[in-house]
N, C-alpha and C. Protein backbone atom coordinates (compact mmCIF):
# COMPACT_ATOMS: atom_id res chain seq x y z
N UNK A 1 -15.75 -27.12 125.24
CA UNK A 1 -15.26 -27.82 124.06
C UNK A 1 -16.33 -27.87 122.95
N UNK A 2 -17.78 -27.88 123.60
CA UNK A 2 -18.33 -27.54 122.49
C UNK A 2 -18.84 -26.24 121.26
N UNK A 3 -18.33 -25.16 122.11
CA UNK A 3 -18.24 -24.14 121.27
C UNK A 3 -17.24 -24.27 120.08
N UNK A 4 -16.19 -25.29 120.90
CA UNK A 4 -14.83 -24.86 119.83
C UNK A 4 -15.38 -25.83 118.74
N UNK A 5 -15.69 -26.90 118.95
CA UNK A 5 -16.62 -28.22 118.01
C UNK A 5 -17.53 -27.17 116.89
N UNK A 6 -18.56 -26.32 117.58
CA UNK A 6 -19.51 -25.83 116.97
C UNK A 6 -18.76 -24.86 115.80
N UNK A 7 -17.68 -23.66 116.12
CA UNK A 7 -17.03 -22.61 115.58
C UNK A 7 -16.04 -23.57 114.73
N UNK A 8 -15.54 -24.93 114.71
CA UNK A 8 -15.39 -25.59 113.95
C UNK A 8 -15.84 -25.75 112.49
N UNK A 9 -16.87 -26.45 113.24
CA UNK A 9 -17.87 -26.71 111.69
C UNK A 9 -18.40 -25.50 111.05
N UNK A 10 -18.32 -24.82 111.78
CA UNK A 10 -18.43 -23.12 111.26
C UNK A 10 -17.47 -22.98 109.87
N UNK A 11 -17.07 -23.04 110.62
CA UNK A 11 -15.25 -22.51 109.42
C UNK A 11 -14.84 -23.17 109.08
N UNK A 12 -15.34 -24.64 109.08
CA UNK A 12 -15.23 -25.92 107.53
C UNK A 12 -16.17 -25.38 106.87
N UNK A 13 -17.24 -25.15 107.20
CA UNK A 13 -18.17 -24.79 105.98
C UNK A 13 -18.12 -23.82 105.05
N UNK A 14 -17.57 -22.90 106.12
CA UNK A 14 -17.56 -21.45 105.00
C UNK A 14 -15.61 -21.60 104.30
N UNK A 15 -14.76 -22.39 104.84
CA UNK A 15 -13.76 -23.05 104.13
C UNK A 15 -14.04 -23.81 102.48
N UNK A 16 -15.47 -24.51 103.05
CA UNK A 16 -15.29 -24.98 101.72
C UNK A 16 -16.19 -24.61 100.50
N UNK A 17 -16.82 -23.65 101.14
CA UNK A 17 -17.74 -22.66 100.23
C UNK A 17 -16.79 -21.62 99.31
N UNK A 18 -15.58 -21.47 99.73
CA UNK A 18 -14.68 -20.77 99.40
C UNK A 18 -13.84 -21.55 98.36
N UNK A 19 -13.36 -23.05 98.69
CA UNK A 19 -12.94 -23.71 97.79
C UNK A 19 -13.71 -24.54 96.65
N UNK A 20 -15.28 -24.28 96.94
CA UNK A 20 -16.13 -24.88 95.79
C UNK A 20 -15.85 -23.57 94.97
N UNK A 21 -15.82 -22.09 94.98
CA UNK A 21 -16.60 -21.39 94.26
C UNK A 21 -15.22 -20.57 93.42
N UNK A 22 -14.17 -20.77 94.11
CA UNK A 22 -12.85 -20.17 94.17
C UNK A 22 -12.54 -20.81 92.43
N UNK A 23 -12.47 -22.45 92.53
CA UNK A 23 -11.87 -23.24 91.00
C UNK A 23 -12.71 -22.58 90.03
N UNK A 24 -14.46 -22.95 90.59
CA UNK A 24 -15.66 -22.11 89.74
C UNK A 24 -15.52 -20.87 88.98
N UNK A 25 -14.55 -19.91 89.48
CA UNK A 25 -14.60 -18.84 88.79
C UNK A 25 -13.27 -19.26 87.76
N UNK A 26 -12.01 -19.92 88.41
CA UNK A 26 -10.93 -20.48 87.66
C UNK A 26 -11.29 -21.12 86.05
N UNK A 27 -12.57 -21.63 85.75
CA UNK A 27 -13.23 -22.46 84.83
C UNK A 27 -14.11 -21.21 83.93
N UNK A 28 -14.54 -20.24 84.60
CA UNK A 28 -15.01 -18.88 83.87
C UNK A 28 -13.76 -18.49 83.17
N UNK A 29 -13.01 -17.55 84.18
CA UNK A 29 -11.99 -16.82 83.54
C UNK A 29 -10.52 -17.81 82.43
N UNK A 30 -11.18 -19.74 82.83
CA UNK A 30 -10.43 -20.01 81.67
C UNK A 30 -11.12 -19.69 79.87
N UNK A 31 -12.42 -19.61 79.74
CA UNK A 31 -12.94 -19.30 78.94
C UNK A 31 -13.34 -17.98 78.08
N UNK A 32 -12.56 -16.82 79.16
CA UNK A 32 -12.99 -15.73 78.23
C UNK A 32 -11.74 -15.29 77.83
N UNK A 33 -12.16 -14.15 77.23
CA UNK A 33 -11.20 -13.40 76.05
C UNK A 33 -10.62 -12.61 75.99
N UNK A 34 -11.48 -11.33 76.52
CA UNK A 34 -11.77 -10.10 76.67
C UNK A 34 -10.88 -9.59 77.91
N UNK A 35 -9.81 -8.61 77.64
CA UNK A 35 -9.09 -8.25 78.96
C UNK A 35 -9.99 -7.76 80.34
N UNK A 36 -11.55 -6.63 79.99
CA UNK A 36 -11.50 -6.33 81.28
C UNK A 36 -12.22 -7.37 82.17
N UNK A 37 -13.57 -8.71 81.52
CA UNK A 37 -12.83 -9.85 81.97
C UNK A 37 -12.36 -10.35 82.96
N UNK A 38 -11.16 -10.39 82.29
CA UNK A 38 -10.12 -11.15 83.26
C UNK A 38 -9.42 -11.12 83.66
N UNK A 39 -9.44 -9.27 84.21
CA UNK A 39 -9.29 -8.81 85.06
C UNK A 39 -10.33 -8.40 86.40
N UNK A 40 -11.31 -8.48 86.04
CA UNK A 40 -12.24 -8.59 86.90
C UNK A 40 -12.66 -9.93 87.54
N UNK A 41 -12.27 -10.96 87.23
CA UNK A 41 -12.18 -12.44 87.23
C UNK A 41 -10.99 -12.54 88.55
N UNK A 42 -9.90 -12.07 87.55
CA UNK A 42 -8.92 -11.85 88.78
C UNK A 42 -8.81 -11.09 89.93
N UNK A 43 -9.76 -10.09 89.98
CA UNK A 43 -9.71 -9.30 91.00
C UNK A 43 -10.73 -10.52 92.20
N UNK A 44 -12.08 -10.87 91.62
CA UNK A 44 -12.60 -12.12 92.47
C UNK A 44 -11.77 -13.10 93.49
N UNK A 45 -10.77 -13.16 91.93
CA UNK A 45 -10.22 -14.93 92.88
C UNK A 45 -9.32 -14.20 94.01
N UNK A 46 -8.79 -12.76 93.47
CA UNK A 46 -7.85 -12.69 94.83
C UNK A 46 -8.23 -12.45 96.05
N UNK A 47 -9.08 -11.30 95.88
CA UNK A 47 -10.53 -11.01 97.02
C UNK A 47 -11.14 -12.19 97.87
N UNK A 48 -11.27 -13.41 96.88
CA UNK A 48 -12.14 -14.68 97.86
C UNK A 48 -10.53 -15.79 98.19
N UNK A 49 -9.87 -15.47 97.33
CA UNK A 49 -8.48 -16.35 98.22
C UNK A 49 -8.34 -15.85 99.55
N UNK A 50 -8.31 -14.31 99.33
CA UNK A 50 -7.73 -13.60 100.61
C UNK A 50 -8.76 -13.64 101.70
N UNK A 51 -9.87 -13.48 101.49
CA UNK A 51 -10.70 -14.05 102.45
C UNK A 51 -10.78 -15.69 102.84
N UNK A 52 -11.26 -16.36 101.96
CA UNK A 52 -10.85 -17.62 102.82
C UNK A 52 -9.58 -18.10 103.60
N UNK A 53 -8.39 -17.97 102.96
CA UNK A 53 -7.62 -18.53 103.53
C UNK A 53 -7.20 -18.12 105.35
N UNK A 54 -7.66 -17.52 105.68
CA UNK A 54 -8.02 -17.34 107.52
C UNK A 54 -8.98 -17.83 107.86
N UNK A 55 -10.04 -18.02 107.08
CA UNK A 55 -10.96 -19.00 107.32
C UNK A 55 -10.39 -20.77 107.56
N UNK A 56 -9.59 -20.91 106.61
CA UNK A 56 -8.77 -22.27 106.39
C UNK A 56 -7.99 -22.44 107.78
N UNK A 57 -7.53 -21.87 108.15
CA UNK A 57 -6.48 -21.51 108.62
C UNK A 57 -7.27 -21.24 110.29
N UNK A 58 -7.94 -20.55 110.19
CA UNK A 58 -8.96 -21.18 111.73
C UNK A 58 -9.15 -22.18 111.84
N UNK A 59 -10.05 -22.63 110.83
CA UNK A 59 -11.17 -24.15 110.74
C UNK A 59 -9.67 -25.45 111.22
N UNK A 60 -8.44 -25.33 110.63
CA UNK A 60 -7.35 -26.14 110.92
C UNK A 60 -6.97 -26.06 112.04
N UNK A 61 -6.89 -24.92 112.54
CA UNK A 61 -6.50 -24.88 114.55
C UNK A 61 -7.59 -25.18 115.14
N UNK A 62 -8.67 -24.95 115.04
CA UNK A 62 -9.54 -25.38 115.88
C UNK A 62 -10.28 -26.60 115.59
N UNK A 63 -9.11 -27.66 114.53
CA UNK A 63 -9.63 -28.61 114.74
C UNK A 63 -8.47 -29.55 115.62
N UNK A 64 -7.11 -28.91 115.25
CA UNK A 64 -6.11 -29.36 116.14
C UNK A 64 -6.65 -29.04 117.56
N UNK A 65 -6.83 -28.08 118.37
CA UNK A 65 -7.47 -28.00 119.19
C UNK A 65 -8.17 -29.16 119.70
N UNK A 66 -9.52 -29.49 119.12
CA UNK A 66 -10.32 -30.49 118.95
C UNK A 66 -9.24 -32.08 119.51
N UNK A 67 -8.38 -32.14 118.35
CA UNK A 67 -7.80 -32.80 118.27
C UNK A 67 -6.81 -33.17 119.94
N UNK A 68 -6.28 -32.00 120.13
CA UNK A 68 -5.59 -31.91 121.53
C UNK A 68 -6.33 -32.31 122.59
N UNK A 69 -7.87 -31.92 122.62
CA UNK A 69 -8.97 -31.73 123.69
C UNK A 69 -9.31 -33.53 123.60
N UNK A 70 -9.30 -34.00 122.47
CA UNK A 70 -10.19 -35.26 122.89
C UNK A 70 -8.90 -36.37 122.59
N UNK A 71 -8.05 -35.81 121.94
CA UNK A 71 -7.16 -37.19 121.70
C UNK A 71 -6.88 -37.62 119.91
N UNK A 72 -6.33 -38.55 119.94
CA UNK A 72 -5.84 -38.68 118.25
C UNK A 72 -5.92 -40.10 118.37
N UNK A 73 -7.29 -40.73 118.28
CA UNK A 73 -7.32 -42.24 118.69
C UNK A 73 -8.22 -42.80 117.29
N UNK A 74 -8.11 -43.85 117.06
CA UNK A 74 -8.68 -44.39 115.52
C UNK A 74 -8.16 -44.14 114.02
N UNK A 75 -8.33 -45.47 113.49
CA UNK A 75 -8.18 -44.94 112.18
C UNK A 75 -8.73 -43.83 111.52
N UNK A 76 -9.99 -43.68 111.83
CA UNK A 76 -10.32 -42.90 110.64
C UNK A 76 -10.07 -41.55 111.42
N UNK A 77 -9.38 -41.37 111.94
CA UNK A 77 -8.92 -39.63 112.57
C UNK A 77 -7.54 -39.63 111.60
N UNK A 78 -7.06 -40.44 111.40
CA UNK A 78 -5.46 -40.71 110.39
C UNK A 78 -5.86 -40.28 109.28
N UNK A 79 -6.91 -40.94 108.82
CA UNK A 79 -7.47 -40.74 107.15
C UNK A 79 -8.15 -39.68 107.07
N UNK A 80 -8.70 -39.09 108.17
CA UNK A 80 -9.49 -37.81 107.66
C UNK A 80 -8.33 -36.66 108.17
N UNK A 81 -7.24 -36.96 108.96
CA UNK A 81 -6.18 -36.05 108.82
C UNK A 81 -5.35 -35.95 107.73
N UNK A 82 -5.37 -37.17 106.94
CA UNK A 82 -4.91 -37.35 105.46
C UNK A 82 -5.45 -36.43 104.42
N UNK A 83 -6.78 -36.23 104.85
CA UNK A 83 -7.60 -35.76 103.91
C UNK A 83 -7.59 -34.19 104.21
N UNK A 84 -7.40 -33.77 105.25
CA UNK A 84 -7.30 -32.10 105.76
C UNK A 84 -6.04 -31.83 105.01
N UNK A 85 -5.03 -32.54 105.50
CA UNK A 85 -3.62 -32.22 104.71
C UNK A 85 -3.42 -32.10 102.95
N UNK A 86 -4.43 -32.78 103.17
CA UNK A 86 -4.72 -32.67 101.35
C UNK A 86 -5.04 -31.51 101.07
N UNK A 87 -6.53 -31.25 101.54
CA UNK A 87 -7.13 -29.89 101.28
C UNK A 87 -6.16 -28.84 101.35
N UNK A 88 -5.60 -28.76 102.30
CA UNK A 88 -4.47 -27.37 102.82
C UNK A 88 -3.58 -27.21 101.25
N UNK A 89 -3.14 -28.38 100.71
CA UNK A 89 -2.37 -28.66 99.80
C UNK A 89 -3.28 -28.12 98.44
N UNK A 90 -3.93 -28.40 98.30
CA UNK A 90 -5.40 -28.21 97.60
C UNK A 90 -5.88 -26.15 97.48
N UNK A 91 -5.39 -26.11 98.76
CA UNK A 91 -6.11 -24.58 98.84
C UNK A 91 -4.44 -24.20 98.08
N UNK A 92 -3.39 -24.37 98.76
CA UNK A 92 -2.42 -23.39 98.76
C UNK A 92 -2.10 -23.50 97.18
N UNK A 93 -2.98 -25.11 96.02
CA UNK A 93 -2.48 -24.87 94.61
C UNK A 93 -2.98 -24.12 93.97
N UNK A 94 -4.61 -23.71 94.54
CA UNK A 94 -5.64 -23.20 94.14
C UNK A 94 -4.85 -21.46 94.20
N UNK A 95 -4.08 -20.97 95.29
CA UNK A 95 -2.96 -19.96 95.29
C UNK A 95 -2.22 -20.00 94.35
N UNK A 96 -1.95 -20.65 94.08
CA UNK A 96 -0.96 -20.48 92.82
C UNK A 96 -1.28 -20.59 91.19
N UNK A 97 -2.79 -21.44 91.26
CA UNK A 97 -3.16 -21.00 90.31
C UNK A 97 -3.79 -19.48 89.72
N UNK A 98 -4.18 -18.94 91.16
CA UNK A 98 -4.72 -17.73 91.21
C UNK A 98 -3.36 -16.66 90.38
N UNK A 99 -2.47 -17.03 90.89
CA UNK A 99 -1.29 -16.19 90.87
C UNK A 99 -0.83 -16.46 89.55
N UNK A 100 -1.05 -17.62 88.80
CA UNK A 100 -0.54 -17.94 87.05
C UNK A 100 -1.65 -17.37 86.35
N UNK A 101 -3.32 -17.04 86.81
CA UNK A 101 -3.99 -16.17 85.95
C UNK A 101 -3.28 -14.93 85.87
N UNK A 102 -3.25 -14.41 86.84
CA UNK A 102 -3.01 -12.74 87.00
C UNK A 102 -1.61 -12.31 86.24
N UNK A 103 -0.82 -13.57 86.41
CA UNK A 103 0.38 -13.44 85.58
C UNK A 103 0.29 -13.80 83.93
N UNK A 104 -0.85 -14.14 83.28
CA UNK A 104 -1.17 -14.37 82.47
C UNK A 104 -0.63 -16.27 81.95
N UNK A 105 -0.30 -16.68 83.05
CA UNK A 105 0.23 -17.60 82.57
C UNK A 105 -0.25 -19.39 82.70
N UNK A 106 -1.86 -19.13 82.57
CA UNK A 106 -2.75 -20.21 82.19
C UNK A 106 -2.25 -21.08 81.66
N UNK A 107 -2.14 -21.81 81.55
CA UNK A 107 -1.92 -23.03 80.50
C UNK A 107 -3.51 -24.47 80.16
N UNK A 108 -4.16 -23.88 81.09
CA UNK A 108 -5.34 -25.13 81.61
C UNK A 108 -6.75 -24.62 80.87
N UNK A 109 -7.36 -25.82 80.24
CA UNK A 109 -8.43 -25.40 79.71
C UNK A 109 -9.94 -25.45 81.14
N UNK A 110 -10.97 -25.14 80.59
CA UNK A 110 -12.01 -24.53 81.56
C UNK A 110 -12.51 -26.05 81.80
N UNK A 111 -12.15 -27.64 80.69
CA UNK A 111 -12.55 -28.13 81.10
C UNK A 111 -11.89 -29.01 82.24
N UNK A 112 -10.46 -28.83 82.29
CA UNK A 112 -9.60 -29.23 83.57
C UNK A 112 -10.01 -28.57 84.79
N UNK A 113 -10.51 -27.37 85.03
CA UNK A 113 -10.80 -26.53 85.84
C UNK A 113 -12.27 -27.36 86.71
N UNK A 114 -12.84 -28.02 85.26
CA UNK A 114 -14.73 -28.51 85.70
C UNK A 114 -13.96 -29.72 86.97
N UNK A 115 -13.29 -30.12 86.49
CA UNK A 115 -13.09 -31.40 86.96
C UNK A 115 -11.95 -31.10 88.35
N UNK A 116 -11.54 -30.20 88.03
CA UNK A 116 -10.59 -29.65 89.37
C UNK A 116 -11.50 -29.28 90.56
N UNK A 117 -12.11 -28.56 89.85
CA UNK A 117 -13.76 -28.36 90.74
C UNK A 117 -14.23 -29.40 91.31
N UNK A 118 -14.23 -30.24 91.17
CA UNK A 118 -15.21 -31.44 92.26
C UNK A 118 -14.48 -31.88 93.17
N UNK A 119 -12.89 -31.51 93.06
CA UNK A 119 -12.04 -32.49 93.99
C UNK A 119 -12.56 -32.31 95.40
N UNK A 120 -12.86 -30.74 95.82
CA UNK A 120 -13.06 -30.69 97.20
C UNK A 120 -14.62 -31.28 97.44
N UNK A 121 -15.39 -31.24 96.81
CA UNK A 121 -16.22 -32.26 97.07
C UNK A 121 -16.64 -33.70 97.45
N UNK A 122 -15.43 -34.40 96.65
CA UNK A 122 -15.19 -36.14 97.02
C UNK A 122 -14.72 -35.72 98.56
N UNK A 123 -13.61 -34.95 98.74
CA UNK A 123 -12.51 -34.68 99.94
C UNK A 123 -14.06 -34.72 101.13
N UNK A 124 -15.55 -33.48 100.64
CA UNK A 124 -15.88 -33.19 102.00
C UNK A 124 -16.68 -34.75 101.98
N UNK A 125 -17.25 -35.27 101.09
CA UNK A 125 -18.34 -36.53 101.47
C UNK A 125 -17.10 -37.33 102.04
N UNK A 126 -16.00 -37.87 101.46
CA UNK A 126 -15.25 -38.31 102.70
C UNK A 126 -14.81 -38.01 104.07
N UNK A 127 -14.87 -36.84 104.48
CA UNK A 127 -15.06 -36.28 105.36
C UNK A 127 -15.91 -36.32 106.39
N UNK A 128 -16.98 -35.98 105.88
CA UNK A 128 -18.08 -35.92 106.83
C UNK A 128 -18.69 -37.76 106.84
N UNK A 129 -18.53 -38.59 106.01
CA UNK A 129 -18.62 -40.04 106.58
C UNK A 129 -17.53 -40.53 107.43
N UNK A 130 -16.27 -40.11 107.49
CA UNK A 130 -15.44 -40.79 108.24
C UNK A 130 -15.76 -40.00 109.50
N UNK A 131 -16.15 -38.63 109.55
CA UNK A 131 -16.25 -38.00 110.81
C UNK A 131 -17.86 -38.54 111.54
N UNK A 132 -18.81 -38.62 110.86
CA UNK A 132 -19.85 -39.37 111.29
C UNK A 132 -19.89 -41.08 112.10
N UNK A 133 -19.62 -41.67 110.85
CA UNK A 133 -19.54 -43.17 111.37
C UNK A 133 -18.71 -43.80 111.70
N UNK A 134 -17.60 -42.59 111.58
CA UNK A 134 -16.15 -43.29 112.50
C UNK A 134 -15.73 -45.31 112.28
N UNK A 135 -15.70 -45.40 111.04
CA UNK A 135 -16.04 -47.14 110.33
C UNK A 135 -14.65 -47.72 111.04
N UNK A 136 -13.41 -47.20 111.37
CA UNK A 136 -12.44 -47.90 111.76
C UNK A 136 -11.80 -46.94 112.68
């Protein structure tokens, strides 16, 4: 069980290295101009969507796993399952925003993007305190 624990945190991490850097480029290619650009912008986000999202998509079974192996006991396993379900929700908009660049059909400035950008950040420090100190 502890491999699956270890290959876990594996593939949260590189999950959310994918969703820090993924909006990051979303906040570039809201700012430029120039077609080749942003098309090369778009070729990024699809390339690192398509790679992370099996990453996502591990890191989530093998935490159900986890989940199966030790049990579904405490609050804060509710709230930080609140908070996975988010993310998933989170990745799959981050898909669709990918998919309104390429379609040309932006509507969002680079500084909605700055601030879209931090969400998965609040998500991991909540995360990793409710998974640490387990408070309830």
């Amino acid at each position: 069980m502890l491999t699956v624990k270890a290959l876990h945190i594996i593939l949260v991490v590189s999950w959310f290295a994918g969703l820090f850097y993924l909006p990051r480029i979303f906040v570039n290619h809201a700012m430029v101009e120039d077609t080749a650009t942003k098309e090369r912008l778009a070729m990024m986000e699809r390339k690192l969507y398509g790679f992370v999202t099996p990453i996502g998509i591990l890191a989530v079974s093998l935490g159900l796993w986890l989940w199966l192996g030790y049990g579904f006991a405490g609050g804060w396993l509710h709230v930080k399952t609140t908070l996975v379900i988010f993310l998933i929700a989170y990745h799959l908009y981050c898909g669709k925003l990918m998919r309104d660049f390429a379609a040309g059909r932006n509507t969002r400035s680079h500084v909605w993007y700055r601030v879209f950008n931090e969400v998965p950040v609040v998500v991991l420090i909540a995360v990793v305190f409710l998974t640490v100190l387990k408070p309830f």
